[in-house]
N, C-alpha and C. Protein backbone atom coordinates (compact mmCIF):
# COMPACT_ATOMS: atom_id res chain seq x y z
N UNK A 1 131.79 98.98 99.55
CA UNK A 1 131.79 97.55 99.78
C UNK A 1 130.90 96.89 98.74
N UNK A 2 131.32 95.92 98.09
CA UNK A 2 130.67 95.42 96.85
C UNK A 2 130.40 94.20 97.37
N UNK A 3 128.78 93.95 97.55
CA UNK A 3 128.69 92.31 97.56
C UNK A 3 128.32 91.48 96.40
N UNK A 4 128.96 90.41 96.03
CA UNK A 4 128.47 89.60 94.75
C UNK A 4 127.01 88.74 95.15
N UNK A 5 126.54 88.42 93.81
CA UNK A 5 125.22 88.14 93.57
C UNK A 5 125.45 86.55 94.75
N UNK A 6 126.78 86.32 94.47
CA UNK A 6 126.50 84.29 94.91
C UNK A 6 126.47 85.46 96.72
N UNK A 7 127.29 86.25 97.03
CA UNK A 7 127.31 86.94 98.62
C UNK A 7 125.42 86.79 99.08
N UNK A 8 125.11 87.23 98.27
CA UNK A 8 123.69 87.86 98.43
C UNK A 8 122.39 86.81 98.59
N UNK A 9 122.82 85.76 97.74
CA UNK A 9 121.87 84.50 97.84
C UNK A 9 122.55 83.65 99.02
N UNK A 10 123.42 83.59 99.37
CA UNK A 10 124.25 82.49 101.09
C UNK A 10 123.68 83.52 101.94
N UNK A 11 123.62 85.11 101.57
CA UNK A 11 122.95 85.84 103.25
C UNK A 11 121.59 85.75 103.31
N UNK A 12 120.63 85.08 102.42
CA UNK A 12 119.53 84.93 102.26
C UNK A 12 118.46 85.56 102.25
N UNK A 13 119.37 86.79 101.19
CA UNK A 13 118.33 88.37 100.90
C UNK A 13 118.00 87.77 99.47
N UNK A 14 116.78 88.03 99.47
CA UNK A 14 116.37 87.81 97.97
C UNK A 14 116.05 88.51 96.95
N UNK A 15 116.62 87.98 95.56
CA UNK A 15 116.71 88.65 94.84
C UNK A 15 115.58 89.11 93.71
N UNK A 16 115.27 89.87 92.84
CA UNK A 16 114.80 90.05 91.40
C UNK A 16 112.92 89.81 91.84
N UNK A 17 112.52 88.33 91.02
CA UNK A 17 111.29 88.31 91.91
C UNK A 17 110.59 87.68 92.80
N UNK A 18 111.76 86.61 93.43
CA UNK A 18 111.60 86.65 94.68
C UNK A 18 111.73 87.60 95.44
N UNK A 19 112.22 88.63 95.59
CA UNK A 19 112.15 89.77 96.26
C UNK A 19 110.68 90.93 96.03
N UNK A 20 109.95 90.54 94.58
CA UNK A 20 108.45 91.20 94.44
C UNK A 20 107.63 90.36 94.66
N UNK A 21 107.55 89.01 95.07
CA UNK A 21 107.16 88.18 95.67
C UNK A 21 106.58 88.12 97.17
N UNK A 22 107.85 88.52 98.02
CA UNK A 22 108.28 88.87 99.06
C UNK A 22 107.18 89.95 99.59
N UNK A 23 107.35 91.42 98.37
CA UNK A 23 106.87 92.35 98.56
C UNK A 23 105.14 92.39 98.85
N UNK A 24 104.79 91.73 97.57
CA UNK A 24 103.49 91.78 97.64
C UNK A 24 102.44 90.67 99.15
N UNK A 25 103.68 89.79 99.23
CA UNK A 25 103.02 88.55 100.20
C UNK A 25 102.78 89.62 101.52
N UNK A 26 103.65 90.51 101.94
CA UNK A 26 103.76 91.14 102.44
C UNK A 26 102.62 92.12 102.75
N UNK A 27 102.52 92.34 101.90
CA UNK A 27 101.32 93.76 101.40
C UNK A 27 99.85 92.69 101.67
N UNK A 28 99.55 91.24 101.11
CA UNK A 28 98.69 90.64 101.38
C UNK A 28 98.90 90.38 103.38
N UNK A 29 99.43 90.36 103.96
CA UNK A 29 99.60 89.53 105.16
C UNK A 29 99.35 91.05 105.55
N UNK A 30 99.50 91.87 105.26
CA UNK A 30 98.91 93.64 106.03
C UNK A 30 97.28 94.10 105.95
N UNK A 31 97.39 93.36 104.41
CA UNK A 31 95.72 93.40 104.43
C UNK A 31 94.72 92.51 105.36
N UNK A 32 95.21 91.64 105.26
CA UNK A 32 94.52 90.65 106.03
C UNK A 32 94.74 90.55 107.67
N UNK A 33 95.74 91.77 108.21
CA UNK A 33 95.48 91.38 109.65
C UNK A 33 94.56 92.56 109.69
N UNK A 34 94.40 93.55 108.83
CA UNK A 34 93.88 95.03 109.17
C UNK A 34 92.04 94.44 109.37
N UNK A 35 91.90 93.37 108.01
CA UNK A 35 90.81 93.25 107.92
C UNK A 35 90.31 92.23 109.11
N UNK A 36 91.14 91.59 109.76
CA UNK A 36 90.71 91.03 110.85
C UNK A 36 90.85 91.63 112.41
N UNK A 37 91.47 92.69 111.88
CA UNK A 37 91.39 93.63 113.61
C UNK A 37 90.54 94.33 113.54
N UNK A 38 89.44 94.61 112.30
CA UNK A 38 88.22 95.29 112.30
C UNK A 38 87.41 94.59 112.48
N UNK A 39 87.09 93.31 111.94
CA UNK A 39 86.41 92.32 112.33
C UNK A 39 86.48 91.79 113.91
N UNK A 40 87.72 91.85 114.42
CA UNK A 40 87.82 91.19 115.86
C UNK A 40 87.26 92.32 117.10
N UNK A 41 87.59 93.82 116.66
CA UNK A 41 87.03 94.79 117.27
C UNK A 41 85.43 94.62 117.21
N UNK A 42 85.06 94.62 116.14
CA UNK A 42 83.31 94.43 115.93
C UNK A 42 82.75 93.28 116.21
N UNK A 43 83.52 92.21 116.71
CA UNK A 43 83.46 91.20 117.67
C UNK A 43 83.31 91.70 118.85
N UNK A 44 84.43 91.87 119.54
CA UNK A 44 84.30 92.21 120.64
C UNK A 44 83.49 93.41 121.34
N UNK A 45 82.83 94.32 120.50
CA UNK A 45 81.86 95.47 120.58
C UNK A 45 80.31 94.49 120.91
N UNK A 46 80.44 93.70 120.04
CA UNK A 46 78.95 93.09 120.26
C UNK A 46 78.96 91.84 121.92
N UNK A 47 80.45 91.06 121.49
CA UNK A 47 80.25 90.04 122.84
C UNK A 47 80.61 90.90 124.46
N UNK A 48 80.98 92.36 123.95
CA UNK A 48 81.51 93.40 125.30
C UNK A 48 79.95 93.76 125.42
N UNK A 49 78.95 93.60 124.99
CA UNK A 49 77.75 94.33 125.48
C UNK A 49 77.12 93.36 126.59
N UNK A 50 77.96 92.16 126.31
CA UNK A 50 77.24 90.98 127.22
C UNK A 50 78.22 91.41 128.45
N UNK A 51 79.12 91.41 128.63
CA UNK A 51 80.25 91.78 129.72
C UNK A 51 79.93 92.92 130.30
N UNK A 52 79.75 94.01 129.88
CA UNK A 52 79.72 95.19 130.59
C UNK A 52 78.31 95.03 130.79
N UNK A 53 77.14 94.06 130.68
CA UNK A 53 76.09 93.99 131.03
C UNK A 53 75.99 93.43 132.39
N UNK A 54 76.87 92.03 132.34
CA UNK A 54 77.08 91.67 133.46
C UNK A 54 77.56 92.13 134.73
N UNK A 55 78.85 93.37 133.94
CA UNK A 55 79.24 93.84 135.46
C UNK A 55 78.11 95.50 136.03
N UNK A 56 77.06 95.68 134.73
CA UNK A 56 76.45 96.51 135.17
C UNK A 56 75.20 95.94 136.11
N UNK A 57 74.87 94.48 136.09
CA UNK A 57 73.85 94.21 136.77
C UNK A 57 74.17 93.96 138.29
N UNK A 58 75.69 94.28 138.74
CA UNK A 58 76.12 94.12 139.84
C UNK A 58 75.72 95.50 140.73
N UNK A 59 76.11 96.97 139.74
CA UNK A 59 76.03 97.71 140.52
C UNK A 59 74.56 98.61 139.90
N UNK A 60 73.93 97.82 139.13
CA UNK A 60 72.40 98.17 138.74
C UNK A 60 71.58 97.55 139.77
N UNK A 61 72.14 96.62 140.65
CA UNK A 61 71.04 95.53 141.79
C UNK A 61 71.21 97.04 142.87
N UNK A 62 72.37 97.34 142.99
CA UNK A 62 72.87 98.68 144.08
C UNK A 62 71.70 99.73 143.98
N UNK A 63 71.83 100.20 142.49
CA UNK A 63 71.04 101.57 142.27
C UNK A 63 69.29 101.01 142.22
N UNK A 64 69.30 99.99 141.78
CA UNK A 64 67.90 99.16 142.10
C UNK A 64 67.35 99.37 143.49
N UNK A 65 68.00 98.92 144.76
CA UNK A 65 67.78 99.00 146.40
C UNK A 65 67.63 100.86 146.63
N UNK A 66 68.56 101.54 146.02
CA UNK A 66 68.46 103.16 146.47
C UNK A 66 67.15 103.51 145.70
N UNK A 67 66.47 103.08 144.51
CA UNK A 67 65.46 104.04 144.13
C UNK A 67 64.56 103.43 144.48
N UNK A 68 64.55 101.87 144.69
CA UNK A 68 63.16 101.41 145.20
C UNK A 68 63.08 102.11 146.32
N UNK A 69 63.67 102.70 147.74
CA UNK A 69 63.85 102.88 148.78
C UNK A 69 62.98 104.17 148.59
N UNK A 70 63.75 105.04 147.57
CA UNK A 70 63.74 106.57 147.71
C UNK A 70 62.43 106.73 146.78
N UNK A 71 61.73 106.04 145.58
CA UNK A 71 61.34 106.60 144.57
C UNK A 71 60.04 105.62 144.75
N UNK A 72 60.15 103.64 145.08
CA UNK A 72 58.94 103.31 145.00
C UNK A 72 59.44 102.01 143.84
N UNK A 73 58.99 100.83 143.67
CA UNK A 73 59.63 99.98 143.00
C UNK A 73 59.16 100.38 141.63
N UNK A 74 58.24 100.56 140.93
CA UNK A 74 57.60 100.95 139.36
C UNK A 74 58.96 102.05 138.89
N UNK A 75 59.20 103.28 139.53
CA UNK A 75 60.32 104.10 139.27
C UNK A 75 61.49 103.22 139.19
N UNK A 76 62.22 102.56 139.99
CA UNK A 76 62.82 102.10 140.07
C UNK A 76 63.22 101.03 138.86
N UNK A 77 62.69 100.08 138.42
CA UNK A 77 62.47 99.34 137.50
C UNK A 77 62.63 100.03 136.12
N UNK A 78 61.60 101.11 136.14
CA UNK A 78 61.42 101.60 134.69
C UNK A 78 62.89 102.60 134.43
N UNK A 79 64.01 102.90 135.56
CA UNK A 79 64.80 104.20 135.05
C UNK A 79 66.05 102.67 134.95
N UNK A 80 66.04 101.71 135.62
CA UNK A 80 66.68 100.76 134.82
C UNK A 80 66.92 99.79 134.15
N UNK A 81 65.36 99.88 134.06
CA UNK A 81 65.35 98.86 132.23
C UNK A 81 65.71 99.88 131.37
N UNK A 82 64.74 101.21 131.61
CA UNK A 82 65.74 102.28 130.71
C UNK A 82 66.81 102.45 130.12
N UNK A 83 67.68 102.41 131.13
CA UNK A 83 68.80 102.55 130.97
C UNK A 83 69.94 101.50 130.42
N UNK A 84 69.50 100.46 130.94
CA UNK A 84 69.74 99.25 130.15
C UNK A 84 69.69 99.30 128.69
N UNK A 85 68.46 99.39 128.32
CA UNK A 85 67.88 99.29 126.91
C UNK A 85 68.82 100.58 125.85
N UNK A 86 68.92 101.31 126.71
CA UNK A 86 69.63 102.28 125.98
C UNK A 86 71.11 101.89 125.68
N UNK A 87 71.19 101.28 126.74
CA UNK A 87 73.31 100.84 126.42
C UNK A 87 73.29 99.59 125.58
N UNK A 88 72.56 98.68 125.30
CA UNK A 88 72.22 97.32 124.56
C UNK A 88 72.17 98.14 123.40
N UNK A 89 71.41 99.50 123.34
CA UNK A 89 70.67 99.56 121.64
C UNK A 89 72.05 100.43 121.17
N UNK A 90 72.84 100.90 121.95
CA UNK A 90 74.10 101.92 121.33
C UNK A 90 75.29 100.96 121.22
N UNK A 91 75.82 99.73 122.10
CA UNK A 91 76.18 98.97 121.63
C UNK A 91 76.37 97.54 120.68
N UNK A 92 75.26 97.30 120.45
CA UNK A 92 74.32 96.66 119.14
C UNK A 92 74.42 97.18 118.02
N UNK A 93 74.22 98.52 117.98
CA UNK A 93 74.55 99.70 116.88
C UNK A 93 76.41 99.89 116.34
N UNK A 94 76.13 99.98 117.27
CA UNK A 94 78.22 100.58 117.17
C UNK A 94 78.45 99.09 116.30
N UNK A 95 78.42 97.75 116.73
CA UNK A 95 79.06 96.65 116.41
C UNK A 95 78.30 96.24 115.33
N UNK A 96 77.13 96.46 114.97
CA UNK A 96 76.39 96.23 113.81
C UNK A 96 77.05 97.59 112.37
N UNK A 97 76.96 98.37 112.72
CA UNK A 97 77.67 99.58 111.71
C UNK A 97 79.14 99.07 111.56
N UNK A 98 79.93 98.23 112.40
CA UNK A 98 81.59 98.11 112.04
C UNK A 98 80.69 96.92 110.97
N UNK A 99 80.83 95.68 111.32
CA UNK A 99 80.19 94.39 110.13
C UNK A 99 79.58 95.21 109.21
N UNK A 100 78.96 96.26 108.99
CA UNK A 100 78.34 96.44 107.65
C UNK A 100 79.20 97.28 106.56
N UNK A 101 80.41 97.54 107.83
CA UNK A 101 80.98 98.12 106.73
C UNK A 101 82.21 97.79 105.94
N UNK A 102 82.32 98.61 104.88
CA UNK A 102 83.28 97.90 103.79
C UNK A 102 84.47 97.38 103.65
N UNK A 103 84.78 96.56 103.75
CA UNK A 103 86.09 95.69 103.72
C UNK A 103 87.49 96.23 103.11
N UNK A 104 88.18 96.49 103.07
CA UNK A 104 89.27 97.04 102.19
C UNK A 104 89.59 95.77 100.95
N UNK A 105 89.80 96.42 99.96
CA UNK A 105 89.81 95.98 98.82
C UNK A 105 90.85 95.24 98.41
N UNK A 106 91.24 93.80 98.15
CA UNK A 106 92.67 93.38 98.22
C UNK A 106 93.83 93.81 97.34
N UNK A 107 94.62 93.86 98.44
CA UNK A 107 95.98 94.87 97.94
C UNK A 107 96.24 94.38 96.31
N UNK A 108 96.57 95.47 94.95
CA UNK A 108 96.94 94.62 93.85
C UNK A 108 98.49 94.66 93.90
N UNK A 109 98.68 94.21 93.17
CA UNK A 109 100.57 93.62 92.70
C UNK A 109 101.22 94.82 92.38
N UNK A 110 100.33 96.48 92.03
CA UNK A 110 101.11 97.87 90.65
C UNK A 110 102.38 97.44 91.24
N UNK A 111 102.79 98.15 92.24
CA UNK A 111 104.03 98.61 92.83
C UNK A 111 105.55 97.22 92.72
N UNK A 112 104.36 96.15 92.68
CA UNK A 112 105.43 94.68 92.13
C UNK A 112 105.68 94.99 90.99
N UNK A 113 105.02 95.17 89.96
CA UNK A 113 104.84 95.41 88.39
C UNK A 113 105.22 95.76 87.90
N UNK A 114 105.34 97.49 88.39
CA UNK A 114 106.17 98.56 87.92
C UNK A 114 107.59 98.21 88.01
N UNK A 115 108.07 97.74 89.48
CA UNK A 115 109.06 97.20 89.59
C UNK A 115 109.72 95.78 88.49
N UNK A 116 108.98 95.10 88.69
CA UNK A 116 109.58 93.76 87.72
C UNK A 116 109.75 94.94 86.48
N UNK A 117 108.71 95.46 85.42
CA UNK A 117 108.95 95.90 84.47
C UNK A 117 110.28 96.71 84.26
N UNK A 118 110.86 97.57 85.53
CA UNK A 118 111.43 98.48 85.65
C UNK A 118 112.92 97.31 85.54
N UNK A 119 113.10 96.09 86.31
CA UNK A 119 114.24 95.31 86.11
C UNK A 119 114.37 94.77 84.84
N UNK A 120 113.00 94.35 84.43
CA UNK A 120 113.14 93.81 82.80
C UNK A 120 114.04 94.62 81.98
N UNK A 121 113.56 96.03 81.45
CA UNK A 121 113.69 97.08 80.96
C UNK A 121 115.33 97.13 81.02
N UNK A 122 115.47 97.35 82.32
CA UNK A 122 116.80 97.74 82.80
C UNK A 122 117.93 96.75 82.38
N UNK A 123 117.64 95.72 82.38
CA UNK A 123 118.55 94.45 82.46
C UNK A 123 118.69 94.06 81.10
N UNK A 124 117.59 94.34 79.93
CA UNK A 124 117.64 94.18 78.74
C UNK A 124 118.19 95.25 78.05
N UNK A 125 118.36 96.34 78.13
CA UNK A 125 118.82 97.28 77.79
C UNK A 125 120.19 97.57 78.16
N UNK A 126 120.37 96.83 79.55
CA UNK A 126 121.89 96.87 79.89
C UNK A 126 122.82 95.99 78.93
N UNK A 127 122.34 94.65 79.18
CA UNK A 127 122.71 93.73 78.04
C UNK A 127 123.12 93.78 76.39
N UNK A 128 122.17 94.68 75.83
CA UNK A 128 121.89 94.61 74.68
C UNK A 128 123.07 96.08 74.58
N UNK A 129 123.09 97.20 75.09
CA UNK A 129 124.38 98.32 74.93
C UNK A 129 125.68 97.35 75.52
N UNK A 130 125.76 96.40 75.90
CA UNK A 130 126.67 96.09 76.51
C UNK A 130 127.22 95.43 75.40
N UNK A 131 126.55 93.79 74.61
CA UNK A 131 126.67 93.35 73.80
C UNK A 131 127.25 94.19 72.19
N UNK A 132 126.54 95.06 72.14
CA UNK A 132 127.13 96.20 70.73
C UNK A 132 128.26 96.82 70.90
N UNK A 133 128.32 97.09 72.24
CA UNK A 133 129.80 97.85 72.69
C UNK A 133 130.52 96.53 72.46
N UNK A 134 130.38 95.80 72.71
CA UNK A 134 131.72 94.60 72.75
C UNK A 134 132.02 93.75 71.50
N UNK A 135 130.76 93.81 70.92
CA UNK A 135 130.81 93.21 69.12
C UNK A 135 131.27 93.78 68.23
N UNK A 136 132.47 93.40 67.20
CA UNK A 136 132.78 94.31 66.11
C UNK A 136 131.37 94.37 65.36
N UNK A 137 130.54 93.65 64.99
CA UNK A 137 129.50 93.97 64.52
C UNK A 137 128.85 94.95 64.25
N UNK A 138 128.73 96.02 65.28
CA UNK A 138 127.99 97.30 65.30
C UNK A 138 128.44 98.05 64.69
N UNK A 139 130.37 98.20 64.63
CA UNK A 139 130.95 99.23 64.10
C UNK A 139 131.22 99.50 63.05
N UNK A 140 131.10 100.40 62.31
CA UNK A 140 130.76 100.67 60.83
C UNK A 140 132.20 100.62 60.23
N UNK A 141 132.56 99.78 59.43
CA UNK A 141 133.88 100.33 58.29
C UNK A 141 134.28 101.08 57.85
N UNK A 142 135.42 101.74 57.09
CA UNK A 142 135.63 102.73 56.64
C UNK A 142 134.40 102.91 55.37
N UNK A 143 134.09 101.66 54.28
CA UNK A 143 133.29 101.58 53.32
C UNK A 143 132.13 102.05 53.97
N UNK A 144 131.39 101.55 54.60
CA UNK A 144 130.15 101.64 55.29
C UNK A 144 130.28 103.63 55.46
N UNK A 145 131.13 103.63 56.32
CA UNK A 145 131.11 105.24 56.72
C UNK A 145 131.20 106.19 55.55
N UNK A 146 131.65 105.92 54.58
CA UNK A 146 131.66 106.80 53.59
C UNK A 146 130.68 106.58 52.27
N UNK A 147 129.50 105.31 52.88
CA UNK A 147 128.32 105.15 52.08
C UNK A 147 127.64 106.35 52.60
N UNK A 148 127.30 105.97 54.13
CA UNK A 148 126.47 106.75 55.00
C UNK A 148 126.56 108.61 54.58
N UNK A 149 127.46 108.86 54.60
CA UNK A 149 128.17 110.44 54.31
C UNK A 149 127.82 110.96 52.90
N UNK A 150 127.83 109.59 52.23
CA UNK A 150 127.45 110.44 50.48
C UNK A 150 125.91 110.38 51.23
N UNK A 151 125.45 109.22 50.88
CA UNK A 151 123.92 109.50 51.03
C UNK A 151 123.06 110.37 52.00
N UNK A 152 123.80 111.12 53.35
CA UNK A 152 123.45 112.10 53.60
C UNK A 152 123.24 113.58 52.74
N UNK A 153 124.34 113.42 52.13
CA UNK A 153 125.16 114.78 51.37
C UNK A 153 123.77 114.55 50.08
N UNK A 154 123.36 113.44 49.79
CA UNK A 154 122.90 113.56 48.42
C UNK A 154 120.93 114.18 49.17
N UNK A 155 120.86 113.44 50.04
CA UNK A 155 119.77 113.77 50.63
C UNK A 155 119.46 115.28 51.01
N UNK A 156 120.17 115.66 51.80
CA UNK A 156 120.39 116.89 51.96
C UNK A 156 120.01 118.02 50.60
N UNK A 157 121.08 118.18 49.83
CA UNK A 157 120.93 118.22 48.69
C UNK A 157 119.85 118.24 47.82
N UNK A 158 119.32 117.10 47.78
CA UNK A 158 117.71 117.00 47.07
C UNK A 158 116.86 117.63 48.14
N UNK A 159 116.64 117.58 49.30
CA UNK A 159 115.86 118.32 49.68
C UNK A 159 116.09 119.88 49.59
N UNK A 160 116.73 120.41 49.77
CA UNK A 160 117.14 121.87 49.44
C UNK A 160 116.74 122.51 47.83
N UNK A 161 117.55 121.12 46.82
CA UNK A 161 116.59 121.71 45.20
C UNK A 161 115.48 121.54 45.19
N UNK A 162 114.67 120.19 45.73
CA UNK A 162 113.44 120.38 45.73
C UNK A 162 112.64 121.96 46.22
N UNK A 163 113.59 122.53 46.99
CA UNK A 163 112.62 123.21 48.05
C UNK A 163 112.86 124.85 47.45
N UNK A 164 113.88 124.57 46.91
CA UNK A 164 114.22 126.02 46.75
C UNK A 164 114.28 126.49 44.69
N UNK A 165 114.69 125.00 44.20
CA UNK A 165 114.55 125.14 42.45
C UNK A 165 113.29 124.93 42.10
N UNK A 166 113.07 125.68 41.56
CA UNK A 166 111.60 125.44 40.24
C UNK A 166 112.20 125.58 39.00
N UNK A 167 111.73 124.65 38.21
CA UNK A 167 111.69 124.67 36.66
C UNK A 167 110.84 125.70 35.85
N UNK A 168 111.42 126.41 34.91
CA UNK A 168 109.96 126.54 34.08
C UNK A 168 108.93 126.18 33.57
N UNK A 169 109.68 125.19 33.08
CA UNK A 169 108.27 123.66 32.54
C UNK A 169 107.55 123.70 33.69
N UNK A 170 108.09 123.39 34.88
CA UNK A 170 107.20 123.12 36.32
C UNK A 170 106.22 124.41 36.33
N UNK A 171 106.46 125.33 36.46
CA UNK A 171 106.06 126.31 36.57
C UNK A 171 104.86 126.95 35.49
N UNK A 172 104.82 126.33 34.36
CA UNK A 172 104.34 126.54 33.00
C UNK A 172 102.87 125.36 33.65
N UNK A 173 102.70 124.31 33.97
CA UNK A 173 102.29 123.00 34.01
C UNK A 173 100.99 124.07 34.86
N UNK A 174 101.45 124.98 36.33
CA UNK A 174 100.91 125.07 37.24
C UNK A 174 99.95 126.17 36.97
N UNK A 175 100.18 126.85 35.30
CA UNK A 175 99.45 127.56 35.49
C UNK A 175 98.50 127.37 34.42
């Protein structure tokens, strides 16, 4: 099934570099949600320490009443500020280490590049064998062809006497 170029622009697939256009906007709109779902996670790591604080002071008031009961209020107090302090300083941490760390680097264009270059290439080269095939221009005459043929033959030729004749005179000079 062959679709033509006008088929292809009415189905509103795009072509050449609107289509590396396409590609790379693409590749930017990937970078940028990645870099904001790391950011929104390390958000929510730091504003979740306030939340899970809150729902721990519900059942920290609970374990508060059992150790004052069992242990004495000073125990009591000190195993859950403890404990507190410890989940504030590991979640503080966790969400402070995502923000410090390194951003991904914005996506570059290669893979557009290579491509455009690769259509340039292609399309100029198609053109240009296409054009010589179809021009009498390129094709050599009978005159032309039987320039080409001596001046091989003579070339040939001289390189072989060069390579293989010595003169005496030549030979006389060298020593």
């Amino acid at each position: 099934m062959n679709v033509t170029a006008s088929e292809r622009l009415r189905n509103g697939k795009p072509r050449g570099f609107a289509a590396l256009w396409g590609s790379y906007g693409r590749d930017l709109r990937g970078w940028a949600a990645s870099l904001a779902t790391g950011y929104g996670i390390a958000a929510a790591l730091l504003l979740g320490g306030l939340s899970v604080f809150g729902a721990i002071a519900v059942g920290a008031t609970a374990l508060f009443h059992v150790l004052e009961l069992r242990y004495g209020t000073n125990v009591a107090f000190a195993a859950l500020g403890g404990g507190l302090l410890a989940l504030a300083a590991i979640l503080l941490l966790a969400g402070w280490l995502m923000m410090r760390r390194r951003a991904a680097p914005l996506p570059r264009p290669d893979k557009q590049f290579r491509a455009a270059k690769q259509m340039l290439v292609g399309n100029t080269i198609s053109r240009a064998v296409t054009a010589l095939h179809d021009t009498e221009a390129a094709k050599p005459d009978v005159t032309t062809q039987i320039l080409l043929g001596a001046a091989a033959i003579v070339a040939i030729g001289w390189l072989v006497a060069s390579h293989l004749g010595t003169t005496e005179a030549g030979s006389q000079v060298r020593r």
